[in-house]
C-alpha atoms as a PDB file:
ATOM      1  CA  UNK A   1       0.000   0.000   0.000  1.00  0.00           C
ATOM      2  CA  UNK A   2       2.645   2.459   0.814  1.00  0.00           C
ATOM      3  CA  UNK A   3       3.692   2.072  -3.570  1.00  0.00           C
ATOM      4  CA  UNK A   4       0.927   5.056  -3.841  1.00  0.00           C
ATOM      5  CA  UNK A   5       2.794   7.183  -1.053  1.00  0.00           C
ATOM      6  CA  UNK A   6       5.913   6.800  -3.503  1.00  0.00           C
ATOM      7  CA  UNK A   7       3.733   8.079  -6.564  1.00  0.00           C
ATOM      8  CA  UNK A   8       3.374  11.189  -4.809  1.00  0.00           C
ATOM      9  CA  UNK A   9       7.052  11.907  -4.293  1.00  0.00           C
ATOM     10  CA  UNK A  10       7.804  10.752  -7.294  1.00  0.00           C
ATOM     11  CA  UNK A  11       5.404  13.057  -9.447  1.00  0.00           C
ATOM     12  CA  UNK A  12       6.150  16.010  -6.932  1.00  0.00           C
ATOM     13  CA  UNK A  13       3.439  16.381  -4.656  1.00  0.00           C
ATOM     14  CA  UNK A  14       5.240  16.913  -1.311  1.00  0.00           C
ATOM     15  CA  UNK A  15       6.294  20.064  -2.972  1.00  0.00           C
ATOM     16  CA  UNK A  16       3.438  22.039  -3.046  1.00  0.00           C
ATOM     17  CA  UNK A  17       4.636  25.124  -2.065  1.00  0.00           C
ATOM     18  CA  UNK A  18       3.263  26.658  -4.446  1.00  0.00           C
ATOM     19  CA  UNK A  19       2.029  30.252  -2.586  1.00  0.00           C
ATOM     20  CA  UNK A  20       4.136  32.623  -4.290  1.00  0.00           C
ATOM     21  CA  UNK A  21       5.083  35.335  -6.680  1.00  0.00           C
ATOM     22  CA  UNK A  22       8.881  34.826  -7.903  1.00  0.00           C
ATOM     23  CA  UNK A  23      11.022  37.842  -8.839  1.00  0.00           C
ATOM     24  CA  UNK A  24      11.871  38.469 -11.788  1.00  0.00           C
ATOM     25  CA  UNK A  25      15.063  40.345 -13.059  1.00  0.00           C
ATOM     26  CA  UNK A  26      15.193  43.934 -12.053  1.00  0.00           C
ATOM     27  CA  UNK A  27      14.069  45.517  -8.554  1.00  0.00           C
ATOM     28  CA  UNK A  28      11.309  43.778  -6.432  1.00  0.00           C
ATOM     29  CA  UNK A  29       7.955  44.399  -6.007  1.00  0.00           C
ATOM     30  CA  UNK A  30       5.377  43.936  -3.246  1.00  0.00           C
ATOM     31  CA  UNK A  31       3.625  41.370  -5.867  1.00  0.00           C
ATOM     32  CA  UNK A  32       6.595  39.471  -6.873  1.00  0.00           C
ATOM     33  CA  UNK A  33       8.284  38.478  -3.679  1.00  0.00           C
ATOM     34  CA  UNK A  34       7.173  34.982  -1.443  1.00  0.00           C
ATOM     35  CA  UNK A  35       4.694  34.922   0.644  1.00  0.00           C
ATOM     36  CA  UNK A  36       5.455  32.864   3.326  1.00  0.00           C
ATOM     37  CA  UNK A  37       3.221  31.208   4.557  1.00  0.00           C
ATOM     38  CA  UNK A  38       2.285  27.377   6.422  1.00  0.00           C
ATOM     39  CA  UNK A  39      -0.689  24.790   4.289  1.00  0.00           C
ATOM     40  CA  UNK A  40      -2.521  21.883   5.177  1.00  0.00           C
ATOM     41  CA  UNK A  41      -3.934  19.209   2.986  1.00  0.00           C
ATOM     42  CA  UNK A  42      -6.293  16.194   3.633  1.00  0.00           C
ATOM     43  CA  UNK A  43      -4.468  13.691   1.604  1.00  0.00           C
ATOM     44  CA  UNK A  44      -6.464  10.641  -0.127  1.00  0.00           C
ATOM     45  CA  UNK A  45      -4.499   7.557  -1.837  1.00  0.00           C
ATOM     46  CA  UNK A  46      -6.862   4.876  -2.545  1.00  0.00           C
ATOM     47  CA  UNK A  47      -8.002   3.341   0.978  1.00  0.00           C
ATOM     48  CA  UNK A  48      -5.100   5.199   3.034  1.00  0.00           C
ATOM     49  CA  UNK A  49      -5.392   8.743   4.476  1.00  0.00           C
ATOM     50  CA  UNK A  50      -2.472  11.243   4.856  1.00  0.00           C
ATOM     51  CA  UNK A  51      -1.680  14.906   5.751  1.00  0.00           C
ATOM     52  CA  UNK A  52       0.477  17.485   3.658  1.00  0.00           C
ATOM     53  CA  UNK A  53       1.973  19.878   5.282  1.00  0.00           C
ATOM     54  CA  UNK A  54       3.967  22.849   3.699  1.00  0.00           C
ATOM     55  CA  UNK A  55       6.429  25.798   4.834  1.00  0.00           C
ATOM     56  CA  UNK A  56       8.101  28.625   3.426  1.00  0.00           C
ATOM     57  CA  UNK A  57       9.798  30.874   4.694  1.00  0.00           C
ATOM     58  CA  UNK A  58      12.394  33.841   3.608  1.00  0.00           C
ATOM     59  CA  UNK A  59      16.080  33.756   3.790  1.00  0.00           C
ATOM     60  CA  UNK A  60      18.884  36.107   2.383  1.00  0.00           C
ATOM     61  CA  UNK A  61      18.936  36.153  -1.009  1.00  0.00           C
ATOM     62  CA  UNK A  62      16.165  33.396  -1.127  1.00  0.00           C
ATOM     63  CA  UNK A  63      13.468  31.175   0.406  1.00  0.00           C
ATOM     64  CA  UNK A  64      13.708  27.479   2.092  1.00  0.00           C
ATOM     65  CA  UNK A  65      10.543  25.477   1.335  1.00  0.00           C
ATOM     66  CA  UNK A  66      10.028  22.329   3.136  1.00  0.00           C
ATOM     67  CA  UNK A  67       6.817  19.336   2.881  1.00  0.00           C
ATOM     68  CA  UNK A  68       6.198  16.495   4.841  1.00  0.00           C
ATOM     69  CA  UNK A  69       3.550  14.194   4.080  1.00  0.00           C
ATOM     70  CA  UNK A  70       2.670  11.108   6.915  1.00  0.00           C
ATOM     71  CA  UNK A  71      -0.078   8.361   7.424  1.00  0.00           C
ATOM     72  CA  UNK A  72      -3.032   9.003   9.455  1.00  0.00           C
ATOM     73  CA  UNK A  73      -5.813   7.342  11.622  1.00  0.00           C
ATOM     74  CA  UNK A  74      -6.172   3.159  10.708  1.00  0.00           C
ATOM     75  CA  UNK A  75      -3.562   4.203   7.520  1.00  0.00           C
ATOM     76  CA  UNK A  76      -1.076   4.183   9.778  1.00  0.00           C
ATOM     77  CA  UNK A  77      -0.918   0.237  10.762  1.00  0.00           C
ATOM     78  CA  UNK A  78       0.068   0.237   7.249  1.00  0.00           C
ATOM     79  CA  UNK A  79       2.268   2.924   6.331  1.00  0.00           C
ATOM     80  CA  UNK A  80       4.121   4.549   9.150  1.00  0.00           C
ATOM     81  CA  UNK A  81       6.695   6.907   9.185  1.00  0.00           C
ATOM     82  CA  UNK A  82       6.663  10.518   6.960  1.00  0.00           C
ATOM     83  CA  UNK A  83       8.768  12.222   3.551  1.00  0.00           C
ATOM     84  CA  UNK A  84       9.985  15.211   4.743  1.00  0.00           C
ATOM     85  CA  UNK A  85      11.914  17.401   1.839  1.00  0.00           C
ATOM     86  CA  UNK A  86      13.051  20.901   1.279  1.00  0.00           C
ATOM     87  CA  UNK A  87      14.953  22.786  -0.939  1.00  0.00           C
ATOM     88  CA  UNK A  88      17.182  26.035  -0.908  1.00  0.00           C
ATOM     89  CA  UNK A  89      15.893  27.893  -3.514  1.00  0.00           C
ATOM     90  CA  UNK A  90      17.566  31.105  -5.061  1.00  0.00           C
ATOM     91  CA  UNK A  91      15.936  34.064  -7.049  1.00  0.00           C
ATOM     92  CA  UNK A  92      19.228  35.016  -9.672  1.00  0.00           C
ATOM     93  CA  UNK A  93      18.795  37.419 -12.864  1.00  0.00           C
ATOM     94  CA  UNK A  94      18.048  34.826 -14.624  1.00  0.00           C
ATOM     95  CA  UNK A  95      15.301  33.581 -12.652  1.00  0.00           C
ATOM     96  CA  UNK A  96      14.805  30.832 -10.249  1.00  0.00           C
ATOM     97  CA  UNK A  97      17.052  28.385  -9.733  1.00  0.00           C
ATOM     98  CA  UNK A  98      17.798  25.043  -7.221  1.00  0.00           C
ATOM     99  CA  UNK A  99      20.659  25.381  -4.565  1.00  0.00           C
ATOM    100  CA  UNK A 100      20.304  22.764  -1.998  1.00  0.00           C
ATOM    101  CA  UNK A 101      17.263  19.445  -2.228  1.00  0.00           C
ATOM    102  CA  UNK A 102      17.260  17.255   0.485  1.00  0.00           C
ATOM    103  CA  UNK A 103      14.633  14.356   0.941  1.00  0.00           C
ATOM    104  CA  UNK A 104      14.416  11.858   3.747  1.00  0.00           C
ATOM    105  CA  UNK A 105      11.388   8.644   2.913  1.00  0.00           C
ATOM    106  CA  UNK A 106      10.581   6.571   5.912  1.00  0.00           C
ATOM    107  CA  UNK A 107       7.185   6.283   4.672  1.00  0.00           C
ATOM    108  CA  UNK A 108       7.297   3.694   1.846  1.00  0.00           C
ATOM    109  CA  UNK A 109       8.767  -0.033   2.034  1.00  0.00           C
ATOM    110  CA  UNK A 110      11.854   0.731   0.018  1.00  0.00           C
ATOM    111  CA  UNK A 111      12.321   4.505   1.450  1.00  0.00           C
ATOM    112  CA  UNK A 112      14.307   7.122  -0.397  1.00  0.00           C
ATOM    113  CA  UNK A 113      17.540   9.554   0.358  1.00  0.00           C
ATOM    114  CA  UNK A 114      18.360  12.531  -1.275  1.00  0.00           C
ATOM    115  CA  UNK A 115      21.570  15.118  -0.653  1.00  0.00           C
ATOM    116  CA  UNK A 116      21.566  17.450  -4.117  1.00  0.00           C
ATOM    117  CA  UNK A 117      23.675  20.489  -4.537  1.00  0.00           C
ATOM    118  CA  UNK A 118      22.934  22.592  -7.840  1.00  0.00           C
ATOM    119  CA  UNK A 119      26.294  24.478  -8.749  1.00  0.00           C
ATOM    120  CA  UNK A 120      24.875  26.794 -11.598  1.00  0.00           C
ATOM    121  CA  UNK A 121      28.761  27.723 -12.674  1.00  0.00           C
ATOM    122  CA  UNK A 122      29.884  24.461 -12.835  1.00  0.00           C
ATOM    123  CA  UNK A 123      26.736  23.213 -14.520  1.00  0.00           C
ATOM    124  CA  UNK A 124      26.694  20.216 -12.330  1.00  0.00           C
ATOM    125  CA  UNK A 125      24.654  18.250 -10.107  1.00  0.00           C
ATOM    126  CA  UNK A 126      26.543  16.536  -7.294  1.00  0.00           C
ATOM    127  CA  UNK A 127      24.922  14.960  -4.193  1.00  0.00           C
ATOM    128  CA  UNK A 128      24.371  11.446  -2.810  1.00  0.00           C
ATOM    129  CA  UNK A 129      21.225   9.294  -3.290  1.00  0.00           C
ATOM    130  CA  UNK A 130      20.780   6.677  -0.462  1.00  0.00           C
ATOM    131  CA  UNK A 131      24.379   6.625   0.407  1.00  0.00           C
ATOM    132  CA  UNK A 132      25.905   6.713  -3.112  1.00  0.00           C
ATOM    133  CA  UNK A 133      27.470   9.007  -4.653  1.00  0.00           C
ATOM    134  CA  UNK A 134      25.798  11.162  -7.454  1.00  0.00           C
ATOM    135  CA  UNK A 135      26.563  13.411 -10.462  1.00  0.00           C
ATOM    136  CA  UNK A 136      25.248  14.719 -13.685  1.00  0.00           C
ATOM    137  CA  UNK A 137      25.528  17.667 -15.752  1.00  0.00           C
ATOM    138  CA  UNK A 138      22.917  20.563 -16.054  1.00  0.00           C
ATOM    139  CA  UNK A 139      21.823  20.986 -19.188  1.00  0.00           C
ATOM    140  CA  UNK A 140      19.766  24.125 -19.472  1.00  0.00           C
ATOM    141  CA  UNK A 141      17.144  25.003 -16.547  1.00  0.00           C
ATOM    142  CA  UNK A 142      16.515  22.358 -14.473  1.00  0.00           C
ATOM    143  CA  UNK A 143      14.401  22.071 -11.305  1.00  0.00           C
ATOM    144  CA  UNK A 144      14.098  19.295  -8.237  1.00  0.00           C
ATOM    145  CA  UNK A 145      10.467  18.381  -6.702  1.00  0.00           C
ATOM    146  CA  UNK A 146      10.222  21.539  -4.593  1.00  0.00           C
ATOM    147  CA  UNK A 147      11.637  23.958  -6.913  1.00  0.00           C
ATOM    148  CA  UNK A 148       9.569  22.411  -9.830  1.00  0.00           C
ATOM    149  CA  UNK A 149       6.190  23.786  -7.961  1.00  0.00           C
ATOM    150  CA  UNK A 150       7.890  27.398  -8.154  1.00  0.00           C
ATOM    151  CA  UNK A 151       8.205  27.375 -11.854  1.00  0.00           C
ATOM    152  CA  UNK A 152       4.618  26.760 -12.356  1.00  0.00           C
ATOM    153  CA  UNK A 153       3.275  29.301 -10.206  1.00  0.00           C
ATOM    154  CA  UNK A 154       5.934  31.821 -12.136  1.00  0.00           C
ATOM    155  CA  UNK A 155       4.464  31.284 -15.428  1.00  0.00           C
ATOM    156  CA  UNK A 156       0.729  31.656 -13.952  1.00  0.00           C
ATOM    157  CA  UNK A 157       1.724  35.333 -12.610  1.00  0.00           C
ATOM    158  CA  UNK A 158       3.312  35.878 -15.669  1.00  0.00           C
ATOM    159  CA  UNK A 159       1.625  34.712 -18.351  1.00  0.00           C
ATOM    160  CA  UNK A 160       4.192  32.694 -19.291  1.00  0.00           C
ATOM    161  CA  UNK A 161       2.950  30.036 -22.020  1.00  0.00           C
ATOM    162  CA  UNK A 162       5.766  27.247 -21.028  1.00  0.00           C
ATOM    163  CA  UNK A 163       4.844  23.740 -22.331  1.00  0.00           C
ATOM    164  CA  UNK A 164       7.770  21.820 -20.860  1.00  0.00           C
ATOM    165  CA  UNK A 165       9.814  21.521 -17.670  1.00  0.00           C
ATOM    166  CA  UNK A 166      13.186  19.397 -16.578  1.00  0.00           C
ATOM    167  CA  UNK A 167      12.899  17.490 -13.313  1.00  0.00           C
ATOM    168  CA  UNK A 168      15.353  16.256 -11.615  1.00  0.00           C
ATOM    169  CA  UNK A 169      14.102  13.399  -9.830  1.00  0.00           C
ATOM    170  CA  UNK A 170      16.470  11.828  -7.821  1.00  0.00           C
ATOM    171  CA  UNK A 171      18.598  10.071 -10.340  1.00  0.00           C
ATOM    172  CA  UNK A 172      16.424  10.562 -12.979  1.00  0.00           C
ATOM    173  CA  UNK A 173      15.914  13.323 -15.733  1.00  0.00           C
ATOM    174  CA  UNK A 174      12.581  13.850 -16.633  1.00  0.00           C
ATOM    175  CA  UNK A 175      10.895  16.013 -19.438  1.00  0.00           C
ATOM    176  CA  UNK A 176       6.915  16.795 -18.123  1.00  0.00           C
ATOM    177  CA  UNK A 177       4.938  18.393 -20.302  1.00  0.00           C
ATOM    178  CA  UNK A 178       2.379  21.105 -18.985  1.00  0.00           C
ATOM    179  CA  UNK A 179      -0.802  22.066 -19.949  1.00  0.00           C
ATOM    180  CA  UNK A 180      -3.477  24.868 -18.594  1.00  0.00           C
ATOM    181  CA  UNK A 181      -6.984  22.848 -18.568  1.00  0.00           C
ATOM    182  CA  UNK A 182      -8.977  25.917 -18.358  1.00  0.00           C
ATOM    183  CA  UNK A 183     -10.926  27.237 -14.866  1.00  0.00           C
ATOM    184  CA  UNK A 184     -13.592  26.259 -12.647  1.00  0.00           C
ATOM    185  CA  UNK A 185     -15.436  26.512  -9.372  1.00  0.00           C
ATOM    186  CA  UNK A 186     -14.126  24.360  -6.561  1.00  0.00           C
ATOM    187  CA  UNK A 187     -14.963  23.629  -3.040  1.00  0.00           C
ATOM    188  CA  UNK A 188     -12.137  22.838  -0.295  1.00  0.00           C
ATOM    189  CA  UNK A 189     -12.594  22.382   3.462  1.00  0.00           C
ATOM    190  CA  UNK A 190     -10.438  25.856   3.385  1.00  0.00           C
ATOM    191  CA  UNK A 191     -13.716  27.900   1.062  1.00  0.00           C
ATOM    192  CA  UNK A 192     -14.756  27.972  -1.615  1.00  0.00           C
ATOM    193  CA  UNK A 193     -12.615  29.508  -4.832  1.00  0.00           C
ATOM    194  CA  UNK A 194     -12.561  29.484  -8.708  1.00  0.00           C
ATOM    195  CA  UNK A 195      -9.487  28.032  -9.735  1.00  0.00           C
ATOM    196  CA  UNK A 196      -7.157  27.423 -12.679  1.00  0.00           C
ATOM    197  CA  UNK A 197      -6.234  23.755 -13.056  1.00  0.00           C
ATOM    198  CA  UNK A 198      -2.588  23.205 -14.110  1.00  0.00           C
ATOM    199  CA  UNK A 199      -1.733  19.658 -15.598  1.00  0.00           C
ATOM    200  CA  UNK A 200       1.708  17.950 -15.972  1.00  0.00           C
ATOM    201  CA  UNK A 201       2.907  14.268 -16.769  1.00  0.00           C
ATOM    202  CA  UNK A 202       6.285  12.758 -17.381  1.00  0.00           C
ATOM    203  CA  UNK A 203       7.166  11.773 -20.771  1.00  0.00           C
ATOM    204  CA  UNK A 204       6.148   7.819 -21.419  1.00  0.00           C
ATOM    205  CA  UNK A 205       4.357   7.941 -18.264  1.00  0.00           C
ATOM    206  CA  UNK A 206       0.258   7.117 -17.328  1.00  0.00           C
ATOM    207  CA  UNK A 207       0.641   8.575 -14.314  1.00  0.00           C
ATOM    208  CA  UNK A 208      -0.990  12.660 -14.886  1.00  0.00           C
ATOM    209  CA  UNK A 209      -0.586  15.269 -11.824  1.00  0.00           C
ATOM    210  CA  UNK A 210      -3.840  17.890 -11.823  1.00  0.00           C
ATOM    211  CA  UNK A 211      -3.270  21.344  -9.269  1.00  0.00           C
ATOM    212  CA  UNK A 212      -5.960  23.660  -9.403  1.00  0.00           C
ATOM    213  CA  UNK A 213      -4.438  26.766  -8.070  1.00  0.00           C
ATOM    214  CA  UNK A 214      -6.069  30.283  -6.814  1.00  0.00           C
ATOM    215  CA  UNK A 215      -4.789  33.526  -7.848  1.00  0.00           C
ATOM    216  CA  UNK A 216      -6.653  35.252  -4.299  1.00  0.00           C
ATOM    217  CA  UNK A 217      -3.886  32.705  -2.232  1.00  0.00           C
ATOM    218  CA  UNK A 218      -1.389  33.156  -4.272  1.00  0.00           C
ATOM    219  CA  UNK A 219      -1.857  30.993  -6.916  1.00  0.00           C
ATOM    220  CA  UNK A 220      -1.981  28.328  -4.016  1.00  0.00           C
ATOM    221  CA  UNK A 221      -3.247  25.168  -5.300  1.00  0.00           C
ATOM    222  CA  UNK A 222      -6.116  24.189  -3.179  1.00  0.00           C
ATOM    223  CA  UNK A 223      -6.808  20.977  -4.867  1.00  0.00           C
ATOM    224  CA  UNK A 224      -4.371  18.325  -5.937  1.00  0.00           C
ATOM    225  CA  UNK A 225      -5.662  15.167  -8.151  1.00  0.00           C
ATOM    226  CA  UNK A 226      -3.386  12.665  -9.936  1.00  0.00           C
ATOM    227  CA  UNK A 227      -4.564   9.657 -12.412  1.00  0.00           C
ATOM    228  CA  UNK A 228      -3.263   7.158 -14.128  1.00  0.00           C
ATOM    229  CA  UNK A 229      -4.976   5.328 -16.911  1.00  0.00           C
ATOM    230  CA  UNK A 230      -7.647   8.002 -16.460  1.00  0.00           C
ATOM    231  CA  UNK A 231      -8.585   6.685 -13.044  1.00  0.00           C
ATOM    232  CA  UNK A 232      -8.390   8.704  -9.933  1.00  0.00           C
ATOM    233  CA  UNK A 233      -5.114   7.469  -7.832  1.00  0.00           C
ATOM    234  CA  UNK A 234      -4.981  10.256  -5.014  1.00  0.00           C
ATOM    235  CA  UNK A 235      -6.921  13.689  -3.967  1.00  0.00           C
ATOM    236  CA  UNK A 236      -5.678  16.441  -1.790  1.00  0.00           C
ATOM    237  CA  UNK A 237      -7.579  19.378  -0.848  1.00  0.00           C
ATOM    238  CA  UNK A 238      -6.749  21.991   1.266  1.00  0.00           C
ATOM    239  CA  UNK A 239      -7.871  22.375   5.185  1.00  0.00           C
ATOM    240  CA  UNK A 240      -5.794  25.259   6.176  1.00  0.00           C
ATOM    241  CA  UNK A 241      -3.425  28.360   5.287  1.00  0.00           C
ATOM    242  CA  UNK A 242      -1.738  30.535   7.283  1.00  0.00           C
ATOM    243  CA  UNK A 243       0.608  33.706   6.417  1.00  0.00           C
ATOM    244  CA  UNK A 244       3.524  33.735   8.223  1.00  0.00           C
END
């Protein structure tokens, strides 16, 4: 059972910290700086329940964003433990970029380790993934699951009309490609918002990842959905939010 707790890391969702306008070159704004902020998500994977629980927070010349997702009520005779990540993330003149990823999976049966520096002048990736060590080059812009959530939210304040994103997931490249679905009205524990859904799936993958965000929180999303084979695999919706 605790397979569909590793879809979610694997396809990003423990980094939805998605609350956020990112600076772009040139002075900042009021309207393009992080908010921080704490969320909370009801998390639904089949027959298990879960909480989400997201952080960001401000630092010089940046912002830390951390996740931790972990069973709850009878779920938890069958998946204990929690995925707690973060990630060091850096605004630069030419936009946002990765510093620091770290991941820690006690959650699922095989359970997941993740050290990854980003050095932007080297154009490398170095790190260690369960123990070993790791390296790759960086090939244009590439994000890891925290940072990935960042990107999108960029382009909705923007307007920017991106199709494709590099993910750096764990040892693995991958190319998702996004798509905006359109808007709608949609009703959280949080309220009740109109939202713009936001859709992105690996490359030779099933497996599709839905956010519906809201421009009023930020461009929050307040609902998360992923499917595979067109059937429903996990839900999230949002129970709390909190500036900071």
């Amino acid at each position: 059972m605790t397979s569909y707790y590793r879809n979610i890391r694997s396809c990003s969702m423990l980094a939805l910290i998605c609350a956020m306008f990112l600076s772009a070159p040139g002075p900042a704004s009021a309207s393009d700086v992080v908010k921080p902020h704490a969320a909370a998500y009801k998390v639904k994977i089949s027959v298990l329940g879960g909480t989400l629980n997201t952080r960001v927070e401000a630092i010089e010349g940046g912002y830390r964003a951390e996740s931790s997702i972990e069973a709850t009520g009878m779920s938890r005779v069958l998946a204990r433990g929690s995925i707690r990540e973060s990630s060091v993330i850096r605004i630069t003149a030419e936009g946002l970029r990765p510093e620091r990823f770290l991941s820690v999976d006690t959650l699922t049966k095989d359970g997941e380790s993740v050290d990854l520096a980003f050095d932007w002048d080297d154009k490398t990736i170095s790190g260690t993934i369960d123990g070993n060590e790791f390296g790759t080059d960086i090939d244009g812009d590439v994000h890891d699951r925290v940072s990935l959530q960042y990107g999108l939210m960029h382009d909705l304040l923007t307007g920017i009309d991106r199709t494709r994103y590099s993910l750096q997931d764990a040892e693995k490249l991958k190319l998702l490609a996004i798509s905006n679905i359109g808007t709608k009205q949609v009703k959280v524990p949080y309220g009740r918002f109109e939202a713009v859904g936001i859709q992105h799936q690996a490359a030779n993958s099933s497996r599709t990842t839905t956010l519906w965000c809201v421009e009023e929180l930020g461009y929050l999303p307040v609902i998360i959905e992923q499917h595979r084979k067109g059937k429903r695999q996990m839900r999230a919706v949002l129970t709390d939010y909190q500036a900071l």
